[in-house]
PDB file of N, CA and C in Angstrom:
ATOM      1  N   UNK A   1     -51.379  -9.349 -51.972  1.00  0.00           N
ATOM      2  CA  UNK A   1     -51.082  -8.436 -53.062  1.00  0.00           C
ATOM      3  C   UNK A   1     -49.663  -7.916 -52.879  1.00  0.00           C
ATOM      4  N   UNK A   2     -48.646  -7.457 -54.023  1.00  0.00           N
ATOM      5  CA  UNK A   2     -47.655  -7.407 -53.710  1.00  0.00           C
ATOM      6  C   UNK A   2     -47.662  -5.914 -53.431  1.00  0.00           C
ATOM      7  N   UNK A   3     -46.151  -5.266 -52.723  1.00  0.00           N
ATOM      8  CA  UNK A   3     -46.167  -4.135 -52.987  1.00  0.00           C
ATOM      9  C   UNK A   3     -46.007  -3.387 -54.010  1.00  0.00           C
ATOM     10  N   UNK A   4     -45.592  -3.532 -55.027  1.00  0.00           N
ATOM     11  CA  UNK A   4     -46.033  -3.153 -56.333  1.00  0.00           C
ATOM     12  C   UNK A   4     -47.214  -2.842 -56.817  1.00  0.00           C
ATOM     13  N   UNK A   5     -47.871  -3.992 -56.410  1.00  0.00           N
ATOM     14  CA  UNK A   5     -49.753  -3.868 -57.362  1.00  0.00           C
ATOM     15  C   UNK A   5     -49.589  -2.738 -56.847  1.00  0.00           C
ATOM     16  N   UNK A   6     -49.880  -2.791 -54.938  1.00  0.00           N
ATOM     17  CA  UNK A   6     -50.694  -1.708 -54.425  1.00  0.00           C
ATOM     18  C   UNK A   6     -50.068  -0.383 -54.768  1.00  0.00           C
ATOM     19  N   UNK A   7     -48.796  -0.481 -55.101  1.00  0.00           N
ATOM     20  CA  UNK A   7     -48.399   0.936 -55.309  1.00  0.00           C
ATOM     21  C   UNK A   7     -48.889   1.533 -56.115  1.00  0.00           C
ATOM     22  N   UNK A   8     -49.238   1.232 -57.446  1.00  0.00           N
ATOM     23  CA  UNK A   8     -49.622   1.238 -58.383  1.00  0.00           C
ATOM     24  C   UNK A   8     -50.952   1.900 -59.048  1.00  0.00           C
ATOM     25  N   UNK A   9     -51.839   0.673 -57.883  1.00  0.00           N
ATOM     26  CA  UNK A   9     -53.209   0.797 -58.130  1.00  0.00           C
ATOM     27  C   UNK A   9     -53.494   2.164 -56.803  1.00  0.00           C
ATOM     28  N   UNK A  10     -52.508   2.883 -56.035  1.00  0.00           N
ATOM     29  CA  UNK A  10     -52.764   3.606 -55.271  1.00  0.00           C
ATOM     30  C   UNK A  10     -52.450   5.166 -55.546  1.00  0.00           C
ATOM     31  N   UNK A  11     -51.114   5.169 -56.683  1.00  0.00           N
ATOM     32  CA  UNK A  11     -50.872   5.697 -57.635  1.00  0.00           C
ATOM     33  C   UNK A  11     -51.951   6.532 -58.620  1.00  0.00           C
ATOM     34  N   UNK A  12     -52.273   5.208 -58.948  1.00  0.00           N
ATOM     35  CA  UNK A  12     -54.033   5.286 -60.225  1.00  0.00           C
ATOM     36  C   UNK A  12     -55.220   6.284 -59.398  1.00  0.00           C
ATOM     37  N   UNK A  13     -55.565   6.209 -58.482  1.00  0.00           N
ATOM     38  CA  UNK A  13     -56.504   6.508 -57.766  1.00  0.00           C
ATOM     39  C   UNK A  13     -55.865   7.642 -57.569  1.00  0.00           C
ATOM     40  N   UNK A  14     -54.766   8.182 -56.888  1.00  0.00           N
ATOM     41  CA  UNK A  14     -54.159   9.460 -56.537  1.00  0.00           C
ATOM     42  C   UNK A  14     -54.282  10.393 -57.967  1.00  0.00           C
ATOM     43  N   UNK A  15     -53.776   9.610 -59.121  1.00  0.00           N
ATOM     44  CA  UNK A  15     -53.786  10.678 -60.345  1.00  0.00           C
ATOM     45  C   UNK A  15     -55.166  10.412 -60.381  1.00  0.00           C
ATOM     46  N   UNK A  16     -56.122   9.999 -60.506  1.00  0.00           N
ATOM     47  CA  UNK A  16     -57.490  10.308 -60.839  1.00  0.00           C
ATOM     48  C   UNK A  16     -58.190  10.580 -59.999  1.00  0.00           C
ATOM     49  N   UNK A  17     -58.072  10.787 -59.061  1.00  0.00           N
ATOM     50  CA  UNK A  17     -58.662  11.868 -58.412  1.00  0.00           C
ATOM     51  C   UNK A  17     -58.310  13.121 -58.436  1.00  0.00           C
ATOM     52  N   UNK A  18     -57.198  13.640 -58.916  1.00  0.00           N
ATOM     53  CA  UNK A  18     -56.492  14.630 -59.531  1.00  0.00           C
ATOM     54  C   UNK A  18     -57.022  15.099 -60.924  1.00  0.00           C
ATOM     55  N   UNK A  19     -56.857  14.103 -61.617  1.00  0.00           N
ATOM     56  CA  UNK A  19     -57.510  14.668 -62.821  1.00  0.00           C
ATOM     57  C   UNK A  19     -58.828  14.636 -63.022  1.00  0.00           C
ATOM     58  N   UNK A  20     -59.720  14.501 -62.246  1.00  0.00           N
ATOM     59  CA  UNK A  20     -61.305  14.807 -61.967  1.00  0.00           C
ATOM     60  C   UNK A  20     -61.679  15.981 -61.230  1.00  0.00           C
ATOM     61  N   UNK A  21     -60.444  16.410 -60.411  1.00  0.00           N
ATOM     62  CA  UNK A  21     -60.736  17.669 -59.957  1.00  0.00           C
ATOM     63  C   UNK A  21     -59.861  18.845 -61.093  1.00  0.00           C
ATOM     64  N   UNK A  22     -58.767  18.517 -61.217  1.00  0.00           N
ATOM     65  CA  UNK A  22     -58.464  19.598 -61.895  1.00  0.00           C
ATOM     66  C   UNK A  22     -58.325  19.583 -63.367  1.00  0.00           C
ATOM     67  N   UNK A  23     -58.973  18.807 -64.272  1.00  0.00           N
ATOM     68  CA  UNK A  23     -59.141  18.455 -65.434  1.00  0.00           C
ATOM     69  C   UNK A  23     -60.411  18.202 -65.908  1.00  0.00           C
ATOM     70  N   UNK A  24     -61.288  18.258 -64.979  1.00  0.00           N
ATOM     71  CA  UNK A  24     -62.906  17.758 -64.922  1.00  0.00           C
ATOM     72  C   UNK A  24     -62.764  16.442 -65.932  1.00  0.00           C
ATOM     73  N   UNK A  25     -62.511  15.462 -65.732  1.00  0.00           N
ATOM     74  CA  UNK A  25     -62.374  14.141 -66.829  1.00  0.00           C
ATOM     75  C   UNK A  25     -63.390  13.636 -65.688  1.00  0.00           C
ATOM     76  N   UNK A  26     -64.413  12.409 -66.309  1.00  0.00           N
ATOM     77  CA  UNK A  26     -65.426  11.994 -65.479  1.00  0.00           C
ATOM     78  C   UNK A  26     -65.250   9.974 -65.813  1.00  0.00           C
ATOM     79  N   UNK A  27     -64.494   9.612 -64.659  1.00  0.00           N
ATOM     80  CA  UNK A  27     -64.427   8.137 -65.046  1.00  0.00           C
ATOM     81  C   UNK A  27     -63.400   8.026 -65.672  1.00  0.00           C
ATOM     82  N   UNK A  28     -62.345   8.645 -66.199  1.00  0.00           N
ATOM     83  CA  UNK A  28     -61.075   8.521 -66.959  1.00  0.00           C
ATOM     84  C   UNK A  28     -59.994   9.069 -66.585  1.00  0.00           C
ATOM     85  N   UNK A  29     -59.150   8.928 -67.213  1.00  0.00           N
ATOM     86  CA  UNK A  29     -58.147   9.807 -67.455  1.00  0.00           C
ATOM     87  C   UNK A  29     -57.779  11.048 -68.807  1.00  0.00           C
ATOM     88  N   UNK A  30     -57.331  12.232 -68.461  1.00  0.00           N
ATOM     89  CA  UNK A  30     -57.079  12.879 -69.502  1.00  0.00           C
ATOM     90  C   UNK A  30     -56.098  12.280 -70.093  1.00  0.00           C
ATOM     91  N   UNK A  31     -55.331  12.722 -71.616  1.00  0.00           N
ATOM     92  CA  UNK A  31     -54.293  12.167 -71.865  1.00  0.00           C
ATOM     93  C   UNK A  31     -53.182  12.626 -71.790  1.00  0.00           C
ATOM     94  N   UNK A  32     -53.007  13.762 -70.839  1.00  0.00           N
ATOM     95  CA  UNK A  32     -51.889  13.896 -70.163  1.00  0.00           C
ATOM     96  C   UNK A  32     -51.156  13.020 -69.011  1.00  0.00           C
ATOM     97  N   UNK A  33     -53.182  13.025 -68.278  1.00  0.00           N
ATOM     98  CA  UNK A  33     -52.835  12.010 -66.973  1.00  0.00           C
ATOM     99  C   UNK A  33     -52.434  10.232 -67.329  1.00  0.00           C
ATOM    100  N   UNK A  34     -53.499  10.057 -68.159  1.00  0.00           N
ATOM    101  CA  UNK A  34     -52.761   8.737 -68.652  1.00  0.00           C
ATOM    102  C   UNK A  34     -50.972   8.684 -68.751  1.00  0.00           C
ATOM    103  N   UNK A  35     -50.295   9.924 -69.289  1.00  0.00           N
ATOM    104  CA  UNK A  35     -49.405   9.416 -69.478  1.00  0.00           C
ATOM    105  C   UNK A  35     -48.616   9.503 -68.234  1.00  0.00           C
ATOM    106  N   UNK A  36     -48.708  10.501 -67.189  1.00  0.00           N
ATOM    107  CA  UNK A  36     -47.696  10.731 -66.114  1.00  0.00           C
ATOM    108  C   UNK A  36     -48.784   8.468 -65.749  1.00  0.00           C
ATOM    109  N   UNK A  37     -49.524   8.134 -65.430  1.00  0.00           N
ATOM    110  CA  UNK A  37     -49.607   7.169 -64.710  1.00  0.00           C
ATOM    111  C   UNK A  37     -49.071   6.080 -65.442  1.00  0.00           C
ATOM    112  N   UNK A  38     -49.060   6.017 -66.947  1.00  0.00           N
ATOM    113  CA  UNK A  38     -48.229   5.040 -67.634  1.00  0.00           C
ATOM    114  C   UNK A  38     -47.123   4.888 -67.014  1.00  0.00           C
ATOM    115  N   UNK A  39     -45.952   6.192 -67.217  1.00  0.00           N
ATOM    116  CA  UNK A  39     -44.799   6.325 -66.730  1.00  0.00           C
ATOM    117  C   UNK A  39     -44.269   5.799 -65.478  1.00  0.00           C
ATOM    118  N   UNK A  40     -45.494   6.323 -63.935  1.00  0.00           N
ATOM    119  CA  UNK A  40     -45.295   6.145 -62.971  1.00  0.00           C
ATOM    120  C   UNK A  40     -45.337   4.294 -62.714  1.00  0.00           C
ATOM    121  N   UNK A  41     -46.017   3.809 -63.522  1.00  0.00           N
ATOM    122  CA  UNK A  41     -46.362   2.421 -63.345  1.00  0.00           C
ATOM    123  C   UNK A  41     -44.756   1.560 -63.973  1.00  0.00           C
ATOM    124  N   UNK A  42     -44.449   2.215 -65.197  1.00  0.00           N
ATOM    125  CA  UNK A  42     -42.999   1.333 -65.651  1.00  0.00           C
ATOM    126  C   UNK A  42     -41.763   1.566 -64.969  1.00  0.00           C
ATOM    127  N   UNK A  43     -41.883   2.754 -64.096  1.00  0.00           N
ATOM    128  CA  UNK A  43     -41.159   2.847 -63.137  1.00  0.00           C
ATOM    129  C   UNK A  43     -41.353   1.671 -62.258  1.00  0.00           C
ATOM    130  N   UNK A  44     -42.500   1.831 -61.554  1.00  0.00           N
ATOM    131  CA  UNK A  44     -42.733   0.836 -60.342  1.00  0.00           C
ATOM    132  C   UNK A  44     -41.791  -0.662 -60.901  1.00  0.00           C
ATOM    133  N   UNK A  45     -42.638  -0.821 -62.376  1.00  0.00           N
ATOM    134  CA  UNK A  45     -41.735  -1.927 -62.470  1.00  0.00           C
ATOM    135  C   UNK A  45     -40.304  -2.547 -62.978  1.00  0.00           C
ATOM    136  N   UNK A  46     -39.905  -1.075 -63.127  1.00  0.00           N
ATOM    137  CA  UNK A  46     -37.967  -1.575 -63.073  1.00  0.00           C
ATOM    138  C   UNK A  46     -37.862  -1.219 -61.931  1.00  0.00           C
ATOM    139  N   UNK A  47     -38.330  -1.391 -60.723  1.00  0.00           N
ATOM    140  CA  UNK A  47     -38.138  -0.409 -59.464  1.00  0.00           C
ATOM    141  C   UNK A  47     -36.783  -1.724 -58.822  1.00  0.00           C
ATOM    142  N   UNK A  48     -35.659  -1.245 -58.846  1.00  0.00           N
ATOM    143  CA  UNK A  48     -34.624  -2.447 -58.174  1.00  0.00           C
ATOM    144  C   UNK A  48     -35.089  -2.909 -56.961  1.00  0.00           C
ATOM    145  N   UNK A  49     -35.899  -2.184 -56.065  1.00  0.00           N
ATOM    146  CA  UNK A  49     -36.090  -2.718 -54.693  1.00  0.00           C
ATOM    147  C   UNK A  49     -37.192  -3.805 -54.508  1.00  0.00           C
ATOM    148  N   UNK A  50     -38.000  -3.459 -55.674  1.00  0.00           N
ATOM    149  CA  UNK A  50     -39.218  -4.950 -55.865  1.00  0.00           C
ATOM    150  C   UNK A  50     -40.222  -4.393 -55.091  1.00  0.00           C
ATOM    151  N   UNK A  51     -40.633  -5.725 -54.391  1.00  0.00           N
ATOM    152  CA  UNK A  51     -41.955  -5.625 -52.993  1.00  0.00           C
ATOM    153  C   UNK A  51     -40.810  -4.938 -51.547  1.00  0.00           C
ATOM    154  N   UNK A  52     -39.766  -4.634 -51.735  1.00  0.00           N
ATOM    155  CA  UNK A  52     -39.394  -4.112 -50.372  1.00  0.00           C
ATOM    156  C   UNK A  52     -38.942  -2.749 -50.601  1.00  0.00           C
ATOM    157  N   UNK A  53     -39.623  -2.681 -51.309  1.00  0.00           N
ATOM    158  CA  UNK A  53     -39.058  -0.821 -51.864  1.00  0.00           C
ATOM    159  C   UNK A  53     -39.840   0.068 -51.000  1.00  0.00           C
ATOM    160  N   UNK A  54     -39.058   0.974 -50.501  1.00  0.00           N
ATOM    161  CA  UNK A  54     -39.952   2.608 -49.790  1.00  0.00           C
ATOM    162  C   UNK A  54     -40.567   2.955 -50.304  1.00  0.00           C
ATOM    163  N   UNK A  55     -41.337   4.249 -49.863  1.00  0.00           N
ATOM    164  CA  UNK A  55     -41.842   5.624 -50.193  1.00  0.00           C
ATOM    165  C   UNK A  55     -40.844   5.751 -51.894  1.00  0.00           C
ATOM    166  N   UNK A  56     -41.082   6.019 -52.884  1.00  0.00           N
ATOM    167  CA  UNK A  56     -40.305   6.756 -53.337  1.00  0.00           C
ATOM    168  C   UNK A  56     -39.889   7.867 -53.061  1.00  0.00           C
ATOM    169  N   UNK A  57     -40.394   8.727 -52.035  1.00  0.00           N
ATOM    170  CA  UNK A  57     -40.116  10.343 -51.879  1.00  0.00           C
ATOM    171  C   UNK A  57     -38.622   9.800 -50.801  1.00  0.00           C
ATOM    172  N   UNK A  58     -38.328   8.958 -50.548  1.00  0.00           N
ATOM    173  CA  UNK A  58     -37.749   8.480 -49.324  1.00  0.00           C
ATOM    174  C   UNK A  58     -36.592   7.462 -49.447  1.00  0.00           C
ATOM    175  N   UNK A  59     -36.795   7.575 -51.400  1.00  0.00           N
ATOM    176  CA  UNK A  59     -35.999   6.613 -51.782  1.00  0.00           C
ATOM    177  C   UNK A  59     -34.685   7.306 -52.221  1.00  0.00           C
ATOM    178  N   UNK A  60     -33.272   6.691 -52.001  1.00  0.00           N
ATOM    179  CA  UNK A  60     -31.846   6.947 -52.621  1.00  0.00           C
ATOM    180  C   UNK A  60     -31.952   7.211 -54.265  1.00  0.00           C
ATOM    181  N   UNK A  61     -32.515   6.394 -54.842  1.00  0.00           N
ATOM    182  CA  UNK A  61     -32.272   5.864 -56.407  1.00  0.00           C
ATOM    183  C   UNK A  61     -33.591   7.177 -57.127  1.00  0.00           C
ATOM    184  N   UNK A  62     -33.333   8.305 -57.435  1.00  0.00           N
ATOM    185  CA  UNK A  62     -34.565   8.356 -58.277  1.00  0.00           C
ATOM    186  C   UNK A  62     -34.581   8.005 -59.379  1.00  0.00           C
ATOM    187  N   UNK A  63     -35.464   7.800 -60.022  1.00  0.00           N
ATOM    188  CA  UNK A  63     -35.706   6.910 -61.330  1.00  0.00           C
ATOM    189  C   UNK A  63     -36.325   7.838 -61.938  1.00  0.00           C
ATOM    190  N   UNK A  64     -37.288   8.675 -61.608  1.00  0.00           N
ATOM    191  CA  UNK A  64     -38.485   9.860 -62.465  1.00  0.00           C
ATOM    192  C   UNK A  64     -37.420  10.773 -63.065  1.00  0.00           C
ATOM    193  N   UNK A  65     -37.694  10.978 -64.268  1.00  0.00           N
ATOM    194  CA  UNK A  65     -37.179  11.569 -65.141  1.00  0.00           C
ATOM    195  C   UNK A  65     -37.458  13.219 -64.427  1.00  0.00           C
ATOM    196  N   UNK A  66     -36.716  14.564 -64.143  1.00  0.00           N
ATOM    197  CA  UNK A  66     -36.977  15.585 -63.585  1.00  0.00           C
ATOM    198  C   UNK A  66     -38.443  16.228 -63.899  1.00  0.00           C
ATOM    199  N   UNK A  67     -39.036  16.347 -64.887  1.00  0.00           N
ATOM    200  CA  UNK A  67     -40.498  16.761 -65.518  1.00  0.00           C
ATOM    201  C   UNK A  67     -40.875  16.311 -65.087  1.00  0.00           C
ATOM    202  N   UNK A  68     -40.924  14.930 -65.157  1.00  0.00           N
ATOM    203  CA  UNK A  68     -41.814  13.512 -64.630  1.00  0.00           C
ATOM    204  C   UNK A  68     -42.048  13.625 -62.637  1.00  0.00           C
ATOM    205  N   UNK A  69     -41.067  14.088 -62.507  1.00  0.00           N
ATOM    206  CA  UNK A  69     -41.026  13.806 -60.900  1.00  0.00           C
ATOM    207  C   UNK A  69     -41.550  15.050 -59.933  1.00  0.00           C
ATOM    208  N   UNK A  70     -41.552  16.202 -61.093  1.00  0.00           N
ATOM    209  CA  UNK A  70     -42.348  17.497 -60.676  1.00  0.00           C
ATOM    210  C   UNK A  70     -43.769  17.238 -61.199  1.00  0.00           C
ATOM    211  N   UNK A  71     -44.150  16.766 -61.746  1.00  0.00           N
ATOM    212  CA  UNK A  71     -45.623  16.189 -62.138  1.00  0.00           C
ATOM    213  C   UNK A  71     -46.516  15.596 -61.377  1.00  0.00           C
ATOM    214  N   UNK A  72     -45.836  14.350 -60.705  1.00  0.00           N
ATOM    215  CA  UNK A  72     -46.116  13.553 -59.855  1.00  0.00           C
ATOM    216  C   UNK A  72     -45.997  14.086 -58.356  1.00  0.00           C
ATOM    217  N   UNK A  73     -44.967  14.759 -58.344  1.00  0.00           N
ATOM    218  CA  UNK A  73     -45.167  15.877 -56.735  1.00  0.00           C
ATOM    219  C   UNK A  73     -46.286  16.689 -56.814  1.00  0.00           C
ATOM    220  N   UNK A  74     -46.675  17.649 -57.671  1.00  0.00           N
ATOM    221  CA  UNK A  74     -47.621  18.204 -57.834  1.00  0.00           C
ATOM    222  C   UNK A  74     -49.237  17.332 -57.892  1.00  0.00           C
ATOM    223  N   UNK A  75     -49.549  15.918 -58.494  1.00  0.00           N
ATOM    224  CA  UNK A  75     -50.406  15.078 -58.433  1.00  0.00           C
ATOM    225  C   UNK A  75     -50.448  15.123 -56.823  1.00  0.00           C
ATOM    226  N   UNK A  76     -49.589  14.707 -56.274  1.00  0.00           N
ATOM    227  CA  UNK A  76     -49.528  13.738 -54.883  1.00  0.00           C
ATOM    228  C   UNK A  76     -49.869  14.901 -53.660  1.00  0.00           C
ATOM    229  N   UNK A  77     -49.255  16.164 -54.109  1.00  0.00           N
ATOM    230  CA  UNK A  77     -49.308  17.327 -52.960  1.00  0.00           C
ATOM    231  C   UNK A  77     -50.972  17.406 -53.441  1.00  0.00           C
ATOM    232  N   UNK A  78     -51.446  17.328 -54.091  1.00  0.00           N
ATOM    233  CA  UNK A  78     -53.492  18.088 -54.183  1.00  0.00           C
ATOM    234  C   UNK A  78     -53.556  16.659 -53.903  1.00  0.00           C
ATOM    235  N   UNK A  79     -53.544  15.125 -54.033  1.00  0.00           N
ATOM    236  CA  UNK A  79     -54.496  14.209 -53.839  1.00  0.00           C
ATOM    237  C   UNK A  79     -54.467  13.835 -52.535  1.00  0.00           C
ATOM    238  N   UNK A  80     -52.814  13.639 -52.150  1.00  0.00           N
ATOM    239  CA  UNK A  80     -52.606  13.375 -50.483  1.00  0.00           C
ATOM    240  C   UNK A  80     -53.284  13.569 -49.358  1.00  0.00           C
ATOM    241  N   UNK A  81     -53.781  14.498 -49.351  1.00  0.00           N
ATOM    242  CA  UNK A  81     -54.811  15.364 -48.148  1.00  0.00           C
ATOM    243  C   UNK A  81     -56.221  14.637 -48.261  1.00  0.00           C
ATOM    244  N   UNK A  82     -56.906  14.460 -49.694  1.00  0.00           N
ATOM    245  CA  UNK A  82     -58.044  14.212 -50.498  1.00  0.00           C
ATOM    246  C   UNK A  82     -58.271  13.198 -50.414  1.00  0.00           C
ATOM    247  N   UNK A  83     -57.016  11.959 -50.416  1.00  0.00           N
ATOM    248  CA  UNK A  83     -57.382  10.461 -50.047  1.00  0.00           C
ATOM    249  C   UNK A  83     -57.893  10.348 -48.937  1.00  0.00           C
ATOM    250  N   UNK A  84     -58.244  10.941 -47.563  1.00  0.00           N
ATOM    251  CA  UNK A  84     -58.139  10.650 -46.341  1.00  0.00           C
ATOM    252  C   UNK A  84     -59.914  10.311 -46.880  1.00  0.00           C
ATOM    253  N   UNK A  85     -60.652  11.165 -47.836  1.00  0.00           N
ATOM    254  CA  UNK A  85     -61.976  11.459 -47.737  1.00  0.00           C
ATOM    255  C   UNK A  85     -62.559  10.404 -48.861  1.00  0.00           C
ATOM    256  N   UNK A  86     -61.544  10.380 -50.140  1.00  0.00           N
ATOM    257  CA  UNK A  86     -61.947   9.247 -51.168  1.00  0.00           C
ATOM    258  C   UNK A  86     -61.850   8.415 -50.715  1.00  0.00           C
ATOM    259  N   UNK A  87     -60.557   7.801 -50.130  1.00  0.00           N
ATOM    260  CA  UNK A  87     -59.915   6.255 -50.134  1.00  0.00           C
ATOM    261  C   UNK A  87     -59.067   6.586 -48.459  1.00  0.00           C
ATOM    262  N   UNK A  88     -59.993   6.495 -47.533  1.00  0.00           N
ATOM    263  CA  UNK A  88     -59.650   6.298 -46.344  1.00  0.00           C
ATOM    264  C   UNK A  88     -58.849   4.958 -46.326  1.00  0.00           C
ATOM    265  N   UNK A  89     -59.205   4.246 -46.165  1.00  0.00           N
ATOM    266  CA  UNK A  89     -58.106   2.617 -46.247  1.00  0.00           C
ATOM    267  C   UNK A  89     -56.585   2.825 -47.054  1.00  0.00           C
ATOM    268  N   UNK A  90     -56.691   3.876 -47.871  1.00  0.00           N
ATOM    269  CA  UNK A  90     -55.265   3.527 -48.772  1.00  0.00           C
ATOM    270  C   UNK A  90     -54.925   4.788 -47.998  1.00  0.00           C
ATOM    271  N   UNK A  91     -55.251   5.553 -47.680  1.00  0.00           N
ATOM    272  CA  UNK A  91     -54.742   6.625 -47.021  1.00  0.00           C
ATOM    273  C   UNK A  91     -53.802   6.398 -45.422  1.00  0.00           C
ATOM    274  N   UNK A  92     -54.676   5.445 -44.805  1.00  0.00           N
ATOM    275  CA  UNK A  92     -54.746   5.049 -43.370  1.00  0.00           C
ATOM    276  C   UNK A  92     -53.450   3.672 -43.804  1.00  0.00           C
ATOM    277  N   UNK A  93     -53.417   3.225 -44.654  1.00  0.00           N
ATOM    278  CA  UNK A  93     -52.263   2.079 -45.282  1.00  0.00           C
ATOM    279  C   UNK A  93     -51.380   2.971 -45.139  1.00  0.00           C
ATOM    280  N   UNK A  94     -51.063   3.891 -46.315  1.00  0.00           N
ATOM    281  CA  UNK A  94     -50.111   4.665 -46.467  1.00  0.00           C
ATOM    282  C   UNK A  94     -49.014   5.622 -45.315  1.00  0.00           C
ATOM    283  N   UNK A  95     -50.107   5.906 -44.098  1.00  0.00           N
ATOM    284  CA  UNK A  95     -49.570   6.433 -43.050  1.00  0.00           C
ATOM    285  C   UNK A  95     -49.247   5.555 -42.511  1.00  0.00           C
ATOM    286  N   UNK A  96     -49.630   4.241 -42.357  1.00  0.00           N
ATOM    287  CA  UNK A  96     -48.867   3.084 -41.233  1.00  0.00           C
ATOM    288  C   UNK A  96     -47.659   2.669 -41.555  1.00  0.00           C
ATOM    289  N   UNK A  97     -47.590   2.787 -43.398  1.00  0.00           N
ATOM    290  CA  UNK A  97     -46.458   2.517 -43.955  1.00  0.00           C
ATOM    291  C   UNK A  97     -45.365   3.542 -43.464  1.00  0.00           C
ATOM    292  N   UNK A  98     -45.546   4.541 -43.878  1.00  0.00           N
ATOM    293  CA  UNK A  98     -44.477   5.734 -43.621  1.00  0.00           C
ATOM    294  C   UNK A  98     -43.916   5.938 -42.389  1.00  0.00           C
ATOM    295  N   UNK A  99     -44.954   5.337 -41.077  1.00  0.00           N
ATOM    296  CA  UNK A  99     -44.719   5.489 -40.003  1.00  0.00           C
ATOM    297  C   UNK A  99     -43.660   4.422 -39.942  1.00  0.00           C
ATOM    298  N   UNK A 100     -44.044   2.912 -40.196  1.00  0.00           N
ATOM    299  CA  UNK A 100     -42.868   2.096 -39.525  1.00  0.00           C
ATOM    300  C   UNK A 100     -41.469   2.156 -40.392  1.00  0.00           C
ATOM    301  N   UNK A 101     -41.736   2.457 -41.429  1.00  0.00           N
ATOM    302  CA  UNK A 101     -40.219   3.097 -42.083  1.00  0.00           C
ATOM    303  C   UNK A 101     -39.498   4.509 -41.435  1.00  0.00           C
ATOM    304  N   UNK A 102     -39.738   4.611 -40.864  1.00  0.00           N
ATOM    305  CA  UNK A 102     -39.215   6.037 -40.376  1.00  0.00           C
ATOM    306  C   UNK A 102     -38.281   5.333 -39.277  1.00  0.00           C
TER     307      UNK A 102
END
């Protein structure tokens, strides 16, 4: 899988688990959240770095529009902690990642 998909589809899971807790949406997305994950996804894919791209938090280039990028900080600061318990594997990915980039 490339790094893209997974970003993506790790992305998806981070905003919806977000918007199930703080939106009560059950199986969906609200249509707010739909749109920050639309956004976050057409990013991924003009992303110049491709499959060898960082962290975005870690990246030179931001691309998120300022609204957009306080949205997504705010998603990521409540789900971050929360993945360890939903999505242990993408969580436990995510720290191995961050670790050998450092």
């Amino acid at each position: 899988m490339s790094s893209i998909k997974y970003e993506k589809e790790t992305v998806e899971k981070m905003i919806g688990l977000y918007c199930s807790r703080k939106h009560g949406t059950d199986g969906g997305l609200c249509a707010e959240c739909e749109a920050v994950n639309d956004y976050a996804s057409a990013r991924l894919d003009k992303c110049p770095f491709g499959d060898d791209k960082k962290a975005c938090s870690k990246c030179k280039v931001h691309c998120y529009k300022p609204e957009m990028r306080a949205r997504i900080r705010e998603i990521m600061r409540y789900s971050g902690p929360r993945m360890l318990l939903y999505h242990p594997f993408d969580y436990l990915k995510h720290l191995l990642k961050d670790k050998k980039e450092s």
